[in-house]
N, C-alpha and C. Protein backbone atom coordinates (compact mmCIF):
# COMPACT_ATOMS: atom_id res chain seq x y z
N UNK A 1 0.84 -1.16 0.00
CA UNK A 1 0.00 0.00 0.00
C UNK A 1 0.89 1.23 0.00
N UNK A 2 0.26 2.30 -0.83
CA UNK A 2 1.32 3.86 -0.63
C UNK A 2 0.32 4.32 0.39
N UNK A 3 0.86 4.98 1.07
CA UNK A 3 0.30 6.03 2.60
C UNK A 3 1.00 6.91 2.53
N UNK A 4 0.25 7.92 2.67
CA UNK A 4 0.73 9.32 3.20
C UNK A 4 0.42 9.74 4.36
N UNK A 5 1.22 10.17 4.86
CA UNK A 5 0.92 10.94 6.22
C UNK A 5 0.57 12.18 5.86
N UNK A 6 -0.94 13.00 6.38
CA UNK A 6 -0.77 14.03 5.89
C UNK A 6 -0.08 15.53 6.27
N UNK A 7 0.56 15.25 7.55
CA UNK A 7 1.60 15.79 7.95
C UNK A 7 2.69 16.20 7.04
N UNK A 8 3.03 15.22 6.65
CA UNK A 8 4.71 15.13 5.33
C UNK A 8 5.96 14.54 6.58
N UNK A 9 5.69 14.55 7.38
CA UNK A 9 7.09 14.00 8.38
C UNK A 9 6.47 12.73 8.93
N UNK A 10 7.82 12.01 9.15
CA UNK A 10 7.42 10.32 9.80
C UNK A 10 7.13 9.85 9.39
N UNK A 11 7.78 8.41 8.92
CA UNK A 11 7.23 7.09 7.91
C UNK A 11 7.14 6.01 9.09
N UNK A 12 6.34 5.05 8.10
CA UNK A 12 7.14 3.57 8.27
C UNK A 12 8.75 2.76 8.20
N UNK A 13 8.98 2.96 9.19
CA UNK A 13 9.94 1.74 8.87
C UNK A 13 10.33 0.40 9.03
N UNK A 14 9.10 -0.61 8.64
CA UNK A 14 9.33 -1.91 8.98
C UNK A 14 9.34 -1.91 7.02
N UNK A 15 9.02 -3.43 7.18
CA UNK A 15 8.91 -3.87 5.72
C UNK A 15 8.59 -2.99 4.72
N UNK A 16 9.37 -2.94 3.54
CA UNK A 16 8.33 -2.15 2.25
C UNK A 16 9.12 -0.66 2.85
N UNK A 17 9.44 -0.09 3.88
CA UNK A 17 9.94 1.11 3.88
C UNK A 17 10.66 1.40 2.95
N UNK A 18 11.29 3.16 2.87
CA UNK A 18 12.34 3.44 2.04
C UNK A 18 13.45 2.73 2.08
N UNK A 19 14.05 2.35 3.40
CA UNK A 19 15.47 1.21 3.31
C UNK A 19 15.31 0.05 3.48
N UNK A 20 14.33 -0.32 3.25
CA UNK A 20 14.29 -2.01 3.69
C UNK A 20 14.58 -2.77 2.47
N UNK A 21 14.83 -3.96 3.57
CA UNK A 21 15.40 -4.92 2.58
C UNK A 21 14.73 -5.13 1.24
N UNK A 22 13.18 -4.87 1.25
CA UNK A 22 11.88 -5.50 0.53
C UNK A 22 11.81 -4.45 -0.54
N UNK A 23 12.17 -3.42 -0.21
CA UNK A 23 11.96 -2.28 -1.33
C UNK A 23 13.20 -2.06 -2.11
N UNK A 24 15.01 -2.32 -1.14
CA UNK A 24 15.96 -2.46 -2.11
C UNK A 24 15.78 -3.36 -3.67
N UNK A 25 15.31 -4.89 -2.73
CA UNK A 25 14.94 -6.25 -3.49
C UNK A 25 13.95 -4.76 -4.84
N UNK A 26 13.12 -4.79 -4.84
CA UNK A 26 12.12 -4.41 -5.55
C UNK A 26 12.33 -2.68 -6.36
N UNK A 27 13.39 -2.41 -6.27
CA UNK A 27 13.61 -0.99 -6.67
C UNK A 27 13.68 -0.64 -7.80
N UNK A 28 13.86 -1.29 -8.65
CA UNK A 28 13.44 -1.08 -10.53
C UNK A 28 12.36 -0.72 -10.47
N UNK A 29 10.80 -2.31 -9.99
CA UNK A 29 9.51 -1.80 -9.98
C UNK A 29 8.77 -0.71 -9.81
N UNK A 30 9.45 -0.72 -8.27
CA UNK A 30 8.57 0.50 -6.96
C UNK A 30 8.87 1.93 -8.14
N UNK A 31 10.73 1.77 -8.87
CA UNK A 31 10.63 3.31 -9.68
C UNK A 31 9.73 3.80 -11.17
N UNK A 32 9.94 2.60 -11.40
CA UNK A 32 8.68 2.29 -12.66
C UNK A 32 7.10 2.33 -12.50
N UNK A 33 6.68 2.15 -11.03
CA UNK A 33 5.56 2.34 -10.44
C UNK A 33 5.11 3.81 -10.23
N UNK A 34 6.06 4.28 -9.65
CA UNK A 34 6.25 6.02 -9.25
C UNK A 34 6.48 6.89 -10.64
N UNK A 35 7.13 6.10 -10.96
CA UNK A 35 7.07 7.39 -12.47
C UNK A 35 5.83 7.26 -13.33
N UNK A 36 5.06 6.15 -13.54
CA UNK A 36 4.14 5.79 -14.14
C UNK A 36 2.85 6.63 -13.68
N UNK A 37 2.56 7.18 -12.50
CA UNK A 37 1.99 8.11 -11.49
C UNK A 37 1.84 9.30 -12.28
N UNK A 38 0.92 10.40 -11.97
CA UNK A 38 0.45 11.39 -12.31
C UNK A 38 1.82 12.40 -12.08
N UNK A 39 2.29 13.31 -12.62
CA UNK A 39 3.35 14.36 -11.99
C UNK A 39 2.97 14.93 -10.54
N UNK A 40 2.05 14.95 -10.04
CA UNK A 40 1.63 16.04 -9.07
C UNK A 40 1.55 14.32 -8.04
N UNK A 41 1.53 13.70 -8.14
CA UNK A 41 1.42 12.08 -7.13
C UNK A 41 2.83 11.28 -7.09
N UNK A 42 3.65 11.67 -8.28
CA UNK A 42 4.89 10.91 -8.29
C UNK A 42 5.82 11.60 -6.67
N UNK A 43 6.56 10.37 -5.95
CA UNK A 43 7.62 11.25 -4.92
C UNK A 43 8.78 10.26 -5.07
N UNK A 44 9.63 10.55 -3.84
CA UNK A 44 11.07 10.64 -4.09
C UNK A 44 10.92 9.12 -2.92
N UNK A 45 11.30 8.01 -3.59
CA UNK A 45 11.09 6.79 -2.60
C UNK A 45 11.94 7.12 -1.47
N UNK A 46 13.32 7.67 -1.13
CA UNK A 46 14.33 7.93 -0.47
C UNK A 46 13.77 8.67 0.72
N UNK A 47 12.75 10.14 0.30
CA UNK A 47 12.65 11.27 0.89
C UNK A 47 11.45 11.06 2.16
N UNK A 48 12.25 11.93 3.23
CA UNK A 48 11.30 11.48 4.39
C UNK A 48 10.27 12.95 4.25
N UNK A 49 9.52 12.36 2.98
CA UNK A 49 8.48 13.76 2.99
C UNK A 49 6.73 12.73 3.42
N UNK A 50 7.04 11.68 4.40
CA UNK A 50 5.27 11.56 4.71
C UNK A 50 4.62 10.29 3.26
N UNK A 51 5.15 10.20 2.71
CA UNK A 51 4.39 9.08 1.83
C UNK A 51 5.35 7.72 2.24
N UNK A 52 4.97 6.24 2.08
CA UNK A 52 5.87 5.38 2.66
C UNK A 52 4.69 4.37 2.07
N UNK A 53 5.71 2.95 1.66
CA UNK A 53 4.96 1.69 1.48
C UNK A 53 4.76 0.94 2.85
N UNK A 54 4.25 0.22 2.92
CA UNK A 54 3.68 -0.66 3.76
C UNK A 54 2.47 -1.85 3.35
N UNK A 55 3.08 -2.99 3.93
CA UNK A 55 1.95 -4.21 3.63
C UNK A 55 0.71 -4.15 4.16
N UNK A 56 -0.35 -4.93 3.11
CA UNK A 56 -1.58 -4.93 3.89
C UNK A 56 -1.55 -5.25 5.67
N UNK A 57 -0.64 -6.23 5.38
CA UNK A 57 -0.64 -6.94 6.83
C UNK A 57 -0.51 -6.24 8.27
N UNK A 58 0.35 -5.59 7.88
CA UNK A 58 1.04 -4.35 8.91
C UNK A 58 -0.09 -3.37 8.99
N UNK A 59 -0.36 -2.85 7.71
CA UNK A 59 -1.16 -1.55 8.05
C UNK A 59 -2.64 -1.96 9.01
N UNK A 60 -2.96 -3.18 8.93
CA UNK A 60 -4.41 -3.52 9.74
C UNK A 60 -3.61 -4.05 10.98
N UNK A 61 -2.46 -4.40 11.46
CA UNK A 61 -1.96 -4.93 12.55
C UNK A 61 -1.89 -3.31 13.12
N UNK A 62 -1.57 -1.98 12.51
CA UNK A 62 -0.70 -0.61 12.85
C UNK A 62 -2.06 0.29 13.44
N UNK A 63 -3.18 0.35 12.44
CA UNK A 63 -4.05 1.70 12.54
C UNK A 63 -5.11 0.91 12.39
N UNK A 64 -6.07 1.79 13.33
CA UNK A 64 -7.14 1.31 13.31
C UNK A 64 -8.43 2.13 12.60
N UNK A 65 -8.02 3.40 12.28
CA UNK A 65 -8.79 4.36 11.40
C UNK A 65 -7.79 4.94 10.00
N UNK A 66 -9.33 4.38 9.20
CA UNK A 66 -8.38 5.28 7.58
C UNK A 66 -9.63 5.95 7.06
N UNK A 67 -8.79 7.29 6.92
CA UNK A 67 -9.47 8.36 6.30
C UNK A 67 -9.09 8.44 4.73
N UNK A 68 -9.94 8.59 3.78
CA UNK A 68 -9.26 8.80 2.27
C UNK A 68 -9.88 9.90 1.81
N UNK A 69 -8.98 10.49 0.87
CA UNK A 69 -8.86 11.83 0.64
C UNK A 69 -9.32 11.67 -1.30
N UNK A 70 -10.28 12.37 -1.66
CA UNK A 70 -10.11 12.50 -3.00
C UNK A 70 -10.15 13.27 -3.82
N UNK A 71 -8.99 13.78 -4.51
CA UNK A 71 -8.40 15.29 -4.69
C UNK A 71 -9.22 15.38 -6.53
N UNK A 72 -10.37 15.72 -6.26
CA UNK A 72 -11.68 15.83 -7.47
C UNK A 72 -11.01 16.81 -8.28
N UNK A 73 -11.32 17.21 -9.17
CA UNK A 73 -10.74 18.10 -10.60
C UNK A 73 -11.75 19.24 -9.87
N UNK A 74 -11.54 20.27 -10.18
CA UNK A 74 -11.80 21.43 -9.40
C UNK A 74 -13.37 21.97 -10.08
N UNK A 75 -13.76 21.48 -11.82
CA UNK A 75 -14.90 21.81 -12.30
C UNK A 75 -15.78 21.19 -11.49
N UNK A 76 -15.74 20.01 -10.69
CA UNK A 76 -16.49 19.42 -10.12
C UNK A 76 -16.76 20.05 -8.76
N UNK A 77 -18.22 19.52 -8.55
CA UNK A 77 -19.10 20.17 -6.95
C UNK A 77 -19.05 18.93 -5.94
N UNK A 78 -19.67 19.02 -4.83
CA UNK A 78 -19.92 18.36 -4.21
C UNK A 78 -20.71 18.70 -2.53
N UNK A 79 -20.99 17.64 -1.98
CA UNK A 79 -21.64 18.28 -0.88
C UNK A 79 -21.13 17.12 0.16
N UNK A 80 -20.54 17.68 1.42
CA UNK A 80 -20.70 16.28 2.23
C UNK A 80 -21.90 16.78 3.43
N UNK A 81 -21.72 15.17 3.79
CA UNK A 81 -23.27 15.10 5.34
C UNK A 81 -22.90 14.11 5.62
N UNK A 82 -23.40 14.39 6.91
CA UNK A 82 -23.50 13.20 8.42
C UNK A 82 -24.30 12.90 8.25
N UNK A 83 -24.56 11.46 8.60
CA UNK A 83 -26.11 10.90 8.73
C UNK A 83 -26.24 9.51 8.62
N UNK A 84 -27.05 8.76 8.71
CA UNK A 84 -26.94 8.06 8.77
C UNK A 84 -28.10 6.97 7.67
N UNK A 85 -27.68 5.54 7.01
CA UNK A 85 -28.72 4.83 6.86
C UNK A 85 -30.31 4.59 7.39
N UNK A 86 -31.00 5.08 6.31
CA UNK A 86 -32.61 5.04 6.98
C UNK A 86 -33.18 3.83 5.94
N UNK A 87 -34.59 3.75 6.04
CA UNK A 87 -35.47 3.20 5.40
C UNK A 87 -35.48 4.01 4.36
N UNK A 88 -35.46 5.55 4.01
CA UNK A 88 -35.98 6.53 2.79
C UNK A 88 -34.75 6.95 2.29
N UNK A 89 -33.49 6.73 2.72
CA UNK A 89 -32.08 7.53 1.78
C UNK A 89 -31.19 6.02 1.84
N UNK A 90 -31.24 4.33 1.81
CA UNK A 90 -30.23 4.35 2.03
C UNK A 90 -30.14 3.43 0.40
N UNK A 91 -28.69 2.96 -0.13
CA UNK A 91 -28.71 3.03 -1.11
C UNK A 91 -29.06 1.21 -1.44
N UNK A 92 -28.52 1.01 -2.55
CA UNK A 92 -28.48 -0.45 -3.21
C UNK A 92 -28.84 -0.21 -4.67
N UNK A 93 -28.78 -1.98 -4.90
CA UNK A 93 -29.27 -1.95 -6.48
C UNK A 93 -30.82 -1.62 -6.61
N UNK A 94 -30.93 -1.54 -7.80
CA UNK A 94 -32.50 -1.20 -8.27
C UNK A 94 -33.44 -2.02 -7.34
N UNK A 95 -34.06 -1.73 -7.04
CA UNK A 95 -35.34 -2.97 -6.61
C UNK A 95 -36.57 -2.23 -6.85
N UNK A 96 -37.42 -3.17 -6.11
CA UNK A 96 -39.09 -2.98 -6.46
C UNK A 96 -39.50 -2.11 -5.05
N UNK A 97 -38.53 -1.95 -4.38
CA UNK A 97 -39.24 -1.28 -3.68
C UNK A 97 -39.83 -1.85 -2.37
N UNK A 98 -39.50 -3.19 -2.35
CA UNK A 98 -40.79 -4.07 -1.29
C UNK A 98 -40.32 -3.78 0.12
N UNK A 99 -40.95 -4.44 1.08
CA UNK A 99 -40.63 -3.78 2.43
C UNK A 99 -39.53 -4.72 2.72
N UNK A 100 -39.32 -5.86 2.94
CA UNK A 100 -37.86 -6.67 2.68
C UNK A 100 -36.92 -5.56 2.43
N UNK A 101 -36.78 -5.49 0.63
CA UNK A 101 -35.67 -4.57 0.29
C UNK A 101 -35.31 -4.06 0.89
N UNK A 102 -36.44 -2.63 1.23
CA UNK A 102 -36.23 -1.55 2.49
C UNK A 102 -35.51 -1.50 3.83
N UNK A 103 -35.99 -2.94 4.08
CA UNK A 103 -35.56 -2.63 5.51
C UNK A 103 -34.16 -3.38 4.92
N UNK A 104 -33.63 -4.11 4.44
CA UNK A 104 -32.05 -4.69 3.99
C UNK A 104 -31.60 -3.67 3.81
N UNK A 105 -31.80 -2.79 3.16
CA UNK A 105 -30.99 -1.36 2.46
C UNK A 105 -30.41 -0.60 3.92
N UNK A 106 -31.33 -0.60 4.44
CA UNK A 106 -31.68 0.50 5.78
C UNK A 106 -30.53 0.46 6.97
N UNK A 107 -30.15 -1.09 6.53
CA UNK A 107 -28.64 -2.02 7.41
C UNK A 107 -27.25 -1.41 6.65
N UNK A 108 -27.50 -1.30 5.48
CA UNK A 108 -26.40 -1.05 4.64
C UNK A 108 -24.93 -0.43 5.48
N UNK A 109 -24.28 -1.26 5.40
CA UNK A 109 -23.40 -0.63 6.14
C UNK A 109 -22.45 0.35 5.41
């Protein structure tokens, strides 16, 4: 996984870090991976600027909350809200509508 801290200071350093063994092993890829990246997303694998690899494994053993960030093209709107799953807003596939459905939807987690 790539993670950023959104700080920019302090990584990981177990597995998959900038010096580890796992990312030396893998350092053609990881640079072919990073350059392949948008210009404004590509970073410096070396640099302790806050982005860092890490395994699935670790990251669910490490943190227990993930927030994701999604940096939308700027023509675009949006609205956020709190709230929660009801019977009348919550989502799924198409249905008929029946009271079953409803109340399944209403769980949606």
């Amino acid at each position: 996984m790539r993670i950023r801290n959104p700080w920019g200071k302090s990584e990981w350093l177990g597995a998959w870090s900038d010096n580890s063994p796992e990312a030396a092993l893998y350092k053609p890829e990881l640079l072919k991976y990073i350059a392949s990246l948008m210009p404004d997303e590509q970073f410096d694998l070396g640099a302790d600027d806050g982005t860092f690899l890490m395994c699935y494994h670790d990251w669910k053993e490490n943190f227990s909350t993930l927030f994701v960030n999604v940096d939308f093209p700027d023509i675009w709107t949006g609205v956020r809200f709190r709230s929660k799953w009801t019977k009348s807003n919550s989502g799924g596939l198409p249905c008929k509508y029946e009271q079953e459905d409803l109340e399944r939807y209403a769980h949606n987690p």
